[in-house]
N, C-alpha and C. Protein backbone atom coordinates (compact mmCIF):
# COMPACT_ATOMS: atom_id res chain seq x y z
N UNK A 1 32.00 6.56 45.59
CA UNK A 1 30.75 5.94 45.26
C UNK A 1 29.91 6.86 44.36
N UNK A 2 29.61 8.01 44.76
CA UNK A 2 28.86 8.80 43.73
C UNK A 2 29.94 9.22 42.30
N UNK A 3 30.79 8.89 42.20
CA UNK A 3 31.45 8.75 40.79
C UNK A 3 31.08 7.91 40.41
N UNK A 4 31.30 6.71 40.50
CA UNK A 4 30.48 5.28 40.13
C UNK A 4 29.60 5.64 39.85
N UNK A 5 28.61 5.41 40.59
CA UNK A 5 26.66 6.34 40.05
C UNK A 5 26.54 7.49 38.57
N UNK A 6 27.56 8.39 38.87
CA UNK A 6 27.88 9.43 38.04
C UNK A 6 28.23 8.75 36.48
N UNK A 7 29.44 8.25 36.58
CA UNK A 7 29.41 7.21 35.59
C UNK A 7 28.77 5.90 35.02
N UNK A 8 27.93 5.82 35.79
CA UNK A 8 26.85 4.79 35.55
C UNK A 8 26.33 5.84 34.75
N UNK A 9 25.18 6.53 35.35
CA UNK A 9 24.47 7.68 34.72
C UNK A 9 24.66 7.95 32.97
N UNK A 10 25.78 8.30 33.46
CA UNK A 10 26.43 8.87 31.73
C UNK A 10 26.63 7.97 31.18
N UNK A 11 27.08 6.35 31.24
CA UNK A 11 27.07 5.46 29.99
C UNK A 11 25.55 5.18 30.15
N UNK A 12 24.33 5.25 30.58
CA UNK A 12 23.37 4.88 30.24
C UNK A 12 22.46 5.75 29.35
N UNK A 13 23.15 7.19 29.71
CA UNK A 13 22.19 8.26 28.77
C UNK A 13 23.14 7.96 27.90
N UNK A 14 24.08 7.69 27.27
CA UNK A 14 25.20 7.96 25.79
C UNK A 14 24.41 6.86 25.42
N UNK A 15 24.11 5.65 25.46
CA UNK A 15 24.06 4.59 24.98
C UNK A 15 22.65 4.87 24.62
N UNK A 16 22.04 5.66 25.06
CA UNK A 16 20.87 5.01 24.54
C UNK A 16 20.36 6.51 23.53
N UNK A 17 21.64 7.42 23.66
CA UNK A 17 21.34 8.22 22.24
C UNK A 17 21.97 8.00 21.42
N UNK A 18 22.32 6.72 21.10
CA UNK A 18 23.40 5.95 19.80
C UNK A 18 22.64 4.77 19.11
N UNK A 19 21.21 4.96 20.22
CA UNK A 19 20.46 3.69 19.30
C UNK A 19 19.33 3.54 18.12
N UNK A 20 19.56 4.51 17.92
CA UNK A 20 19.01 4.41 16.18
C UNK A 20 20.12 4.07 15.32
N UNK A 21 19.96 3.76 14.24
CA UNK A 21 20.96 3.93 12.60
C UNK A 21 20.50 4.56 11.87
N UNK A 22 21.39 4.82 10.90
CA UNK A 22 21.10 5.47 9.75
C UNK A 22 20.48 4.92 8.58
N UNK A 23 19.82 3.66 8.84
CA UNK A 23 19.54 2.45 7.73
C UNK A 23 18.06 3.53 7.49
N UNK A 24 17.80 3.03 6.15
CA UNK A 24 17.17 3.59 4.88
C UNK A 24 15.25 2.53 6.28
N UNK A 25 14.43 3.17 6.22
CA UNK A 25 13.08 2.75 6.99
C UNK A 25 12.42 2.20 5.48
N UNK A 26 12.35 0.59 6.34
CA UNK A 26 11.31 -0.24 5.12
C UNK A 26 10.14 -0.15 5.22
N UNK A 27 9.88 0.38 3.68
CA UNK A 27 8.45 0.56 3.74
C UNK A 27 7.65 -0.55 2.49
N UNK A 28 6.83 -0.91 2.84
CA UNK A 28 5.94 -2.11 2.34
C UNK A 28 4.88 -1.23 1.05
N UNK A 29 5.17 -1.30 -0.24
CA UNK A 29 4.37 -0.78 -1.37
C UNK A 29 3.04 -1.41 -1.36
N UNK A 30 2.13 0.14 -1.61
CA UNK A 30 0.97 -0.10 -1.47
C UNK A 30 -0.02 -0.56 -2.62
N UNK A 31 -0.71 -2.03 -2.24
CA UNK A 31 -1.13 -2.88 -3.20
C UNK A 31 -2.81 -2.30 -3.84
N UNK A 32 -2.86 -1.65 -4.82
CA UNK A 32 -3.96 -1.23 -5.78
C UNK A 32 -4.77 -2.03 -6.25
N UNK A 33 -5.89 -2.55 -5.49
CA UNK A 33 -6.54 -3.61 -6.58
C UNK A 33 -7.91 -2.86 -7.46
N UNK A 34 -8.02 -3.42 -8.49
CA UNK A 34 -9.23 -2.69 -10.02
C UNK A 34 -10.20 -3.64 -10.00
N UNK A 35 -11.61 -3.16 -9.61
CA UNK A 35 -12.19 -3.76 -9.97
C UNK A 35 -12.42 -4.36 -11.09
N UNK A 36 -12.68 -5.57 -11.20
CA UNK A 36 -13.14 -6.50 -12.19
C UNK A 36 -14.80 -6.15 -12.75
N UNK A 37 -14.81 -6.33 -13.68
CA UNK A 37 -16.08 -6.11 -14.56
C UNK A 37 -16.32 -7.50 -15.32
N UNK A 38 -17.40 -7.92 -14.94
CA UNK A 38 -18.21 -9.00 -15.24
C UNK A 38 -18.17 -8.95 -17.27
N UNK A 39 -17.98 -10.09 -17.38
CA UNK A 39 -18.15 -10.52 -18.92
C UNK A 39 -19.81 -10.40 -19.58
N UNK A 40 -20.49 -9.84 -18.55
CA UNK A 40 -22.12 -10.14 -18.86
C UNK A 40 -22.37 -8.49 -19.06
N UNK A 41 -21.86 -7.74 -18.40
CA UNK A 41 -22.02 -6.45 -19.04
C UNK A 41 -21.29 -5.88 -20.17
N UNK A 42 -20.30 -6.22 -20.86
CA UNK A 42 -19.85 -6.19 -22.36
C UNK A 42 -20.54 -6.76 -23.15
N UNK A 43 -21.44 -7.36 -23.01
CA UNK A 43 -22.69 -8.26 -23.92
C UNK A 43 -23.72 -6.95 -24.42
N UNK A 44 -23.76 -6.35 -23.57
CA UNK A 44 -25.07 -5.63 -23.59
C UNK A 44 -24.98 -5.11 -24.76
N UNK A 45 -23.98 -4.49 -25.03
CA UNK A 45 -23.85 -3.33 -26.08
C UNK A 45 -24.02 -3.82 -27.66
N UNK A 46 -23.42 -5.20 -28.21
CA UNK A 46 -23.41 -6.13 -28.85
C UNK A 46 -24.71 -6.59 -29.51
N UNK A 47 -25.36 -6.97 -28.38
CA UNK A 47 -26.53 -7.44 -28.25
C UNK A 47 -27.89 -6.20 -28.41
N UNK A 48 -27.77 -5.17 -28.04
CA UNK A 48 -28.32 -4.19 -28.49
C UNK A 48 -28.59 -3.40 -29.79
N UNK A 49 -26.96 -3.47 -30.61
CA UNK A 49 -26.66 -2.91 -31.69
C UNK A 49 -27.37 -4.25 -32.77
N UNK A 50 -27.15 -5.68 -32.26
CA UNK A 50 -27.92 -6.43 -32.96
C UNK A 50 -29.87 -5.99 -33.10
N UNK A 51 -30.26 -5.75 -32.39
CA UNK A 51 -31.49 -5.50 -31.70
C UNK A 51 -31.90 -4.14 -33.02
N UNK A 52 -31.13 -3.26 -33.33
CA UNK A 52 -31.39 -2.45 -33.56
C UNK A 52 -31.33 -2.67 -35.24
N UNK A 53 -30.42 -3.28 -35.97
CA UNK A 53 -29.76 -3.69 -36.80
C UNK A 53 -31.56 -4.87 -37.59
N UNK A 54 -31.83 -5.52 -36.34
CA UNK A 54 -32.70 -6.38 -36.90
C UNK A 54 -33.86 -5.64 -37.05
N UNK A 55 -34.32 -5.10 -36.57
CA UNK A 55 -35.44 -3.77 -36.51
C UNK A 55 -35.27 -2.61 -37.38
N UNK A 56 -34.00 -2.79 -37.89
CA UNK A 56 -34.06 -1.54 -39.15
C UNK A 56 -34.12 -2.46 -40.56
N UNK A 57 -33.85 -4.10 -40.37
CA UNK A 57 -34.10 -4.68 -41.89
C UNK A 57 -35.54 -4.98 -41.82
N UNK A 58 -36.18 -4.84 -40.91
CA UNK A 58 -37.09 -5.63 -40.65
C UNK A 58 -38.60 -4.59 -41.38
């Protein structure tokens, strides 16, 4: 009986140091988002250089 047990024992510790693999760990790429810049602040500059343009014919 304690052989039995004994061998119980030992296939339960073997088995359970065989349970990993060697497979490659998936990893999920990390998503970068850029802020966006409003179409109303590229105006400014445009709109300024006009500003300045009319004030120097003027």
């Amino acid at each position: 009986m304690k052989k039995l047990v004994l061998a119980a024992a030992l296939t339960a510790a073997a088995s359970t140091a065989f349970a990993g693999s060697m497979a490659d760990p998936v990893v999920e790429p990390e998503i970068v988002e850029t802020a966006a810049s409003s179409s109303s602040s590229a105006i400014w500059v445009p709109l300024l250089l006009l500003v300045i343009v009319a004030a120097a014919a003027s």
